[in-house]
Each structure stands twice: as structure tokens, then as C-alpha cells.
N, C-alpha and C. Protein backbone atom coordinates (compact mmCIF):
# COMPACT_ATOMS: atom_id res chain seq x y z
N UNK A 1 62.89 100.22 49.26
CA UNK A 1 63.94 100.14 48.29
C UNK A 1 63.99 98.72 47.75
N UNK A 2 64.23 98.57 46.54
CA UNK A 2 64.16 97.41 45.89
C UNK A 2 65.86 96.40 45.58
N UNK A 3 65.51 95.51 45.73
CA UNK A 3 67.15 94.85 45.42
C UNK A 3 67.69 95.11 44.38
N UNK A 4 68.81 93.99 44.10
CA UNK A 4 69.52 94.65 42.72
C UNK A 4 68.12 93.53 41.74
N UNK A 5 67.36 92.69 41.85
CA UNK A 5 66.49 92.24 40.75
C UNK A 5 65.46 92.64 40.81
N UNK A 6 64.84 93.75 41.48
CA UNK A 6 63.65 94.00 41.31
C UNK A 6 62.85 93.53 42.90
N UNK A 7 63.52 92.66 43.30
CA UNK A 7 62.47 92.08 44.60
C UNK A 7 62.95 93.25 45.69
N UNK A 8 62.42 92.47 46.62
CA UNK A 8 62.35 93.63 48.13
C UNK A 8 63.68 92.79 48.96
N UNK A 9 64.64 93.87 49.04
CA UNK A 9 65.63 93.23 49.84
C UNK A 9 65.85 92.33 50.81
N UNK A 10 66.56 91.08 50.73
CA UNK A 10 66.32 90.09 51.46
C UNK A 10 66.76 90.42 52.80
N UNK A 11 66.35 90.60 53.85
CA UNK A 11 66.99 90.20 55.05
C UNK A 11 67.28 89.68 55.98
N UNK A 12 68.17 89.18 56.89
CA UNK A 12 68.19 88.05 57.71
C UNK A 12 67.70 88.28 59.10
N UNK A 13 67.96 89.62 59.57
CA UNK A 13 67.24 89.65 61.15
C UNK A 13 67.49 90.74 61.56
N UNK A 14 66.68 91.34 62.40
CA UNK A 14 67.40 92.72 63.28
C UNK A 14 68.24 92.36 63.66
N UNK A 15 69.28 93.70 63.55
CA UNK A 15 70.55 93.61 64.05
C UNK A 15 70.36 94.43 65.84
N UNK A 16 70.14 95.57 65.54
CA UNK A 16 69.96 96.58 66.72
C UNK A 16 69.03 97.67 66.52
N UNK A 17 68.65 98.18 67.59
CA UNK A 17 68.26 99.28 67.83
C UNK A 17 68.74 100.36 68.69
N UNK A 18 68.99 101.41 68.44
CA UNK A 18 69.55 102.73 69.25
C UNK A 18 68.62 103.40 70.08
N UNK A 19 69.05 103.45 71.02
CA UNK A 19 67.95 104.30 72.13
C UNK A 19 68.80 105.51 72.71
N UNK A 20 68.13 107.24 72.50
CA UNK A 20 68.77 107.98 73.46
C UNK A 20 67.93 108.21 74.66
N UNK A 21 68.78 108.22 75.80
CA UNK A 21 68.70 108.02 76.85
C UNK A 21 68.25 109.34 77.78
N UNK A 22 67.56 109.63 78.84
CA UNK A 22 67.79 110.54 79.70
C UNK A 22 69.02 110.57 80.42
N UNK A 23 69.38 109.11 80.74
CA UNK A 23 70.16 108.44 82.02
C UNK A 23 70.18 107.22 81.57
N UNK A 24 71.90 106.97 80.81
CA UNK A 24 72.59 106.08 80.72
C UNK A 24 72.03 104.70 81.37
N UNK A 25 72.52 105.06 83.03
CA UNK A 25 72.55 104.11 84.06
C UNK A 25 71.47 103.52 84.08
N UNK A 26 70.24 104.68 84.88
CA UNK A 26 69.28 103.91 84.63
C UNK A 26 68.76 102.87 83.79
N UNK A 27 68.60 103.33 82.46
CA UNK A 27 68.37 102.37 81.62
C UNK A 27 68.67 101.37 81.37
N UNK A 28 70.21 100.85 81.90
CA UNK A 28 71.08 99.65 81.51
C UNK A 28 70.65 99.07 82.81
N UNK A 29 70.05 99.52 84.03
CA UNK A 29 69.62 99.06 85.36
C UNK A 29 68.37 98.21 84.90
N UNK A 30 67.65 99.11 84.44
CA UNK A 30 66.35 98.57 83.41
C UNK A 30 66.47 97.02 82.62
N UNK A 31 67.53 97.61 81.52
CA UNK A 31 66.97 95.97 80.51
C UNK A 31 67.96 94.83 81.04
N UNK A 32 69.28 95.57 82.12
CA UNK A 32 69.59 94.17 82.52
C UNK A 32 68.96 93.74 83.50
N UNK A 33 68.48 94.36 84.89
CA UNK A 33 67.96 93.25 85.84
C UNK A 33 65.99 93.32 85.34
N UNK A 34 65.54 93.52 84.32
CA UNK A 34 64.33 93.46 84.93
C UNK A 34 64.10 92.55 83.05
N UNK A 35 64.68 92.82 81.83
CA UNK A 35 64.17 92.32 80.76
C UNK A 35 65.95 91.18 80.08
N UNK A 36 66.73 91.47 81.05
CA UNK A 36 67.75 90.02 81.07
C UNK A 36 68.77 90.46 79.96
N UNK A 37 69.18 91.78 79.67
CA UNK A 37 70.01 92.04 78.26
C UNK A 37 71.58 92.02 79.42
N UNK A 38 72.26 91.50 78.42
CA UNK A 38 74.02 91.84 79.37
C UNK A 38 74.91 92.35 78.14
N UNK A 39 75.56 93.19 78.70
CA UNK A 39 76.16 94.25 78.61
C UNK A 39 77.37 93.60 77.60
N UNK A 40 77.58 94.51 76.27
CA UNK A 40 78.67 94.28 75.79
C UNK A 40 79.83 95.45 75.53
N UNK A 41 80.97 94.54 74.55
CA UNK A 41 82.14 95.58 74.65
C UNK A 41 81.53 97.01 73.39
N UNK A 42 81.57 98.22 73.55
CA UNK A 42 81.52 98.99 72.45
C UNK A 42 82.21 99.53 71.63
N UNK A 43 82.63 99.74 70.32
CA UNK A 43 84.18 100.10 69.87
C UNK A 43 84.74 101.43 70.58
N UNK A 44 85.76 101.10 71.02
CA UNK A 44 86.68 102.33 71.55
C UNK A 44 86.49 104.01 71.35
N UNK A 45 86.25 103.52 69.84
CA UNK A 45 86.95 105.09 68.84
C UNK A 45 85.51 106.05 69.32
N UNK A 46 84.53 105.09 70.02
CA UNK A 46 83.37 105.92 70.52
C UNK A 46 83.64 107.40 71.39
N UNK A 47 83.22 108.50 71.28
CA UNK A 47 83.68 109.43 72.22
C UNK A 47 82.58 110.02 72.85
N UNK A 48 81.44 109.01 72.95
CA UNK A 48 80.20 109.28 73.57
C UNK A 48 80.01 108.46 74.73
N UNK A 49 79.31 109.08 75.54
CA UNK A 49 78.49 108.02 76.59
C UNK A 49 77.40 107.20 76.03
N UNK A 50 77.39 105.83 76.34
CA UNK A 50 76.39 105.21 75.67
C UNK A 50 77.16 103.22 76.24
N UNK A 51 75.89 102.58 76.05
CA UNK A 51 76.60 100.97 76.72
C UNK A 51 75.68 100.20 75.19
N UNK A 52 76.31 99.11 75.07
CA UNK A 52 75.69 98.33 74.41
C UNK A 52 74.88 96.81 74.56
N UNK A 53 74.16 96.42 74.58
CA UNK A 53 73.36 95.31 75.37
C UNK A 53 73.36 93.92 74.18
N UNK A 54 73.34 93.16 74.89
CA UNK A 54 72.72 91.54 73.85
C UNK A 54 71.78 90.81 74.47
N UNK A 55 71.09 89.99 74.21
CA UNK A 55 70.14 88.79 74.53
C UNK A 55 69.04 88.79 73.71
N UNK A 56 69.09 87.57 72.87
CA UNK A 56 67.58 87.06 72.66
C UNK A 56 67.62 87.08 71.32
N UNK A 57 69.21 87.80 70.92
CA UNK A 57 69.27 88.05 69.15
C UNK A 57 68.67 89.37 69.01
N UNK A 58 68.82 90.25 70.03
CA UNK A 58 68.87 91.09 69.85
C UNK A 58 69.78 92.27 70.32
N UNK A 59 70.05 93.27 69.78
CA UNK A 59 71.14 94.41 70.06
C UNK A 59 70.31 95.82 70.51
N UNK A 60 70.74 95.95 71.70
CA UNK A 60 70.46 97.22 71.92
C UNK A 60 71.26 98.37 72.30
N UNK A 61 71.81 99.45 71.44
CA UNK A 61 72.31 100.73 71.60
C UNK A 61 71.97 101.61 72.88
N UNK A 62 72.01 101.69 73.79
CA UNK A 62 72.19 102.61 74.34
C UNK A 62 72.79 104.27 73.99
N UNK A 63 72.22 104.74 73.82
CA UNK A 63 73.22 106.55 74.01
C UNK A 63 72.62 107.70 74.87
N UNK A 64 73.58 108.10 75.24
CA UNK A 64 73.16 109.25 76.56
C UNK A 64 72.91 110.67 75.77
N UNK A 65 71.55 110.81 76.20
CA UNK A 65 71.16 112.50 75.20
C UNK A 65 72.39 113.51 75.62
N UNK A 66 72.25 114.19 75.17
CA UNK A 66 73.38 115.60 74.74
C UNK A 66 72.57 116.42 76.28
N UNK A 67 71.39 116.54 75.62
CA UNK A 67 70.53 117.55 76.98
C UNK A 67 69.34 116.85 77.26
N UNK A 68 69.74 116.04 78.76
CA UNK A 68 68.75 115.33 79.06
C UNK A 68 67.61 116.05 79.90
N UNK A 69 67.17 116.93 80.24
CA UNK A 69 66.42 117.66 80.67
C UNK A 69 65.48 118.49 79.83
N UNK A 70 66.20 118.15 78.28
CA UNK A 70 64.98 118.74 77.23
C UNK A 70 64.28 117.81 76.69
N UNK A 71 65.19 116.42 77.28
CA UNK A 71 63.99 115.34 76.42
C UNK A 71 62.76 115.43 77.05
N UNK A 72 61.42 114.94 76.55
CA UNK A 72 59.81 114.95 77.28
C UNK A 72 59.95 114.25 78.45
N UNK A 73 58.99 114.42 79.38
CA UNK A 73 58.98 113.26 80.11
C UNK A 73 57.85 112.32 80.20
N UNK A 74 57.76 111.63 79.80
CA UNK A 74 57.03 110.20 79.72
C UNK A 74 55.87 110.22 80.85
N UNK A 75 55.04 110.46 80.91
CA UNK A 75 53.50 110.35 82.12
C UNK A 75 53.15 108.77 81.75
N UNK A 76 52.91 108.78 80.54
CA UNK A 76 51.85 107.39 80.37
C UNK A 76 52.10 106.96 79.03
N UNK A 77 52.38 106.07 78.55
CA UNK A 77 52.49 105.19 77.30
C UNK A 77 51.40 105.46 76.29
N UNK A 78 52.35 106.04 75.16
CA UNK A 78 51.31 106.68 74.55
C UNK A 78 51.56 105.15 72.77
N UNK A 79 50.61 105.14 72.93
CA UNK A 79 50.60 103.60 71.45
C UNK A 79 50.90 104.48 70.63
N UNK A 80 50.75 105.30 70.11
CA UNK A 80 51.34 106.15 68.57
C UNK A 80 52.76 106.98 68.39
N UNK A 81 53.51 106.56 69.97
CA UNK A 81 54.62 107.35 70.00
C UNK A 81 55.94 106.43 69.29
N UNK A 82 56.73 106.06 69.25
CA UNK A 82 57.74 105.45 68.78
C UNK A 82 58.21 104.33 70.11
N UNK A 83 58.21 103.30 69.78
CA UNK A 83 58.57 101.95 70.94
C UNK A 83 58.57 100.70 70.45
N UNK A 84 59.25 100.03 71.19
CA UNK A 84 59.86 98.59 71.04
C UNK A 84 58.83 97.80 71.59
N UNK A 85 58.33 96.54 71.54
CA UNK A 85 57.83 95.73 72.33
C UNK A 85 57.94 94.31 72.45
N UNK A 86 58.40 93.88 73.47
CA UNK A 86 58.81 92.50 73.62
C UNK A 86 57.92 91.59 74.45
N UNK A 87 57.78 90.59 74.16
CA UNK A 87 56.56 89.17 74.27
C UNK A 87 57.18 88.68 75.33
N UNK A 88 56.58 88.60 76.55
CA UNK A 88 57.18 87.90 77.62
C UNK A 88 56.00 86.65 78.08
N UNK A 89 56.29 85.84 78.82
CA UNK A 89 55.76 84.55 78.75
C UNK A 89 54.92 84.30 80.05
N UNK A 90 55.45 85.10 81.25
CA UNK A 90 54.76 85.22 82.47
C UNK A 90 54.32 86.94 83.03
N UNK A 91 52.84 87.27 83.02
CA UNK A 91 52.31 87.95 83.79
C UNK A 91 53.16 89.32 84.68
N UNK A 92 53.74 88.09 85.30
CA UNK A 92 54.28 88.94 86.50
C UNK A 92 55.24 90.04 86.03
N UNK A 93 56.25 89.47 84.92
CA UNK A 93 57.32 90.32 84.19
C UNK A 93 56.61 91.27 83.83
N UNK A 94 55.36 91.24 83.12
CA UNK A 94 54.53 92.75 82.42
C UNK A 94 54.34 93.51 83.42
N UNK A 95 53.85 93.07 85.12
CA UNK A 95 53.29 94.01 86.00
C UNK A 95 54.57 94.82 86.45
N UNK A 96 55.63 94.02 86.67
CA UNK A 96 57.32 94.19 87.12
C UNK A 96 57.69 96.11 86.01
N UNK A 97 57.67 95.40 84.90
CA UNK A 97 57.98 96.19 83.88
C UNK A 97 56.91 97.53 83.72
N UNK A 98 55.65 97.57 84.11
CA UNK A 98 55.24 98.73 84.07
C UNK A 98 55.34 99.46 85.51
N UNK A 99 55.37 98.53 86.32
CA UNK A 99 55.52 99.58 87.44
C UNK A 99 56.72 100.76 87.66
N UNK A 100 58.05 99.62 87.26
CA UNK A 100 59.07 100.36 86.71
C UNK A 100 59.39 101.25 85.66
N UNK A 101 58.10 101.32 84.43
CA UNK A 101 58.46 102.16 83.49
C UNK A 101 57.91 103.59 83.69
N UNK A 102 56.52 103.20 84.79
CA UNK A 102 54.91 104.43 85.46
C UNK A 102 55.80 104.84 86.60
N UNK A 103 57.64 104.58 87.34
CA UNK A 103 57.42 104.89 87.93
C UNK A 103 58.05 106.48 88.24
């Protein structure tokens, strides 16, 4: 989509991304102790399960599927499926993070 002059809309930064969830918990177990996100307030008027995360300038949505037993289940990381990926600086965090994602 084009701006109001013709150029490509300016923007300043990701805001967030939404993730539905199998399991809430888990997940927020996930990006806070193993990728460092902490937990923020979500507006009230919400009438869903779901947590919201910050760090790094970035926002992450949490939401808990409707029917978590119909989502797929994940065997092995597939590169053409839909995913986030974040640049970490030491080794060890990547081995940390897949063992926990394979497990």
C-alpha cells in the first residue's frame, strides 16, 4: 500500500506480534526464562486467555487457541512454515532453545 504521496509508507518499528498458543503457560515459561521477555499489563476489556510480553523493543501477544488439540503438532522446524527469528550472541542460548522447542 502506498502513502498519501505516492511513496511506501513510512514506518518506525515493529510494534508486536500475536502468537496462538497450544498452552498459554507454557509459552510465557518459554520466552520469559529461556529468551528474557517480562510480562506485561493487558487491557482489561480482554475476555480471552492470552499474556502479553516486552523486551528488546519488542511486543509479543500471546493468545490461547480456542481448540488446542486441533492445532498441528510441531515434530521438526519446518523453514517454509510461518516463524519469528531472533539473533542471539552466544551458542549455548541456540542449543538451550532448541532442545526446548524438539522437546
Amino acid at each position: 500500500m502506498l502513502g498519501a504521496k505516492g511513496g511506501a509508507l513510512p514506518l518506525a518499528s515493529l510494534n508486536h506480534i500475536s502468537l496462538v498458543c497450544r498452552s498459554v503457560e507454557r509459552s510465557l515459561d518459554f520466552y520469559q526464562n529461556v529468551l528474557g521477555f517480562l510480562p506485561i499489563r493487558r487491557p482489561g476489556s480482554f475476555d480471552f486467555t492470552g499474556a502479553w510480553l516486552f523486551n528488546y523493543g519488542i511486543g509479543i501477544h500471546l493468545l490461547q487457541s480456542e481448540d488446542p488439540e486441533k492445532m498441528p503438532r510441531k515434530k521438526e522446524i519446518n523453514p517454509k512454515d510461518n516463524h519469528i527469528s531472533f539473533q542471539v550472541i552466544v551458542s549455548y542460548y541456540f542449543r538451550r532453545l532448541c532442545r526446548l522447542f524438539l522437546s
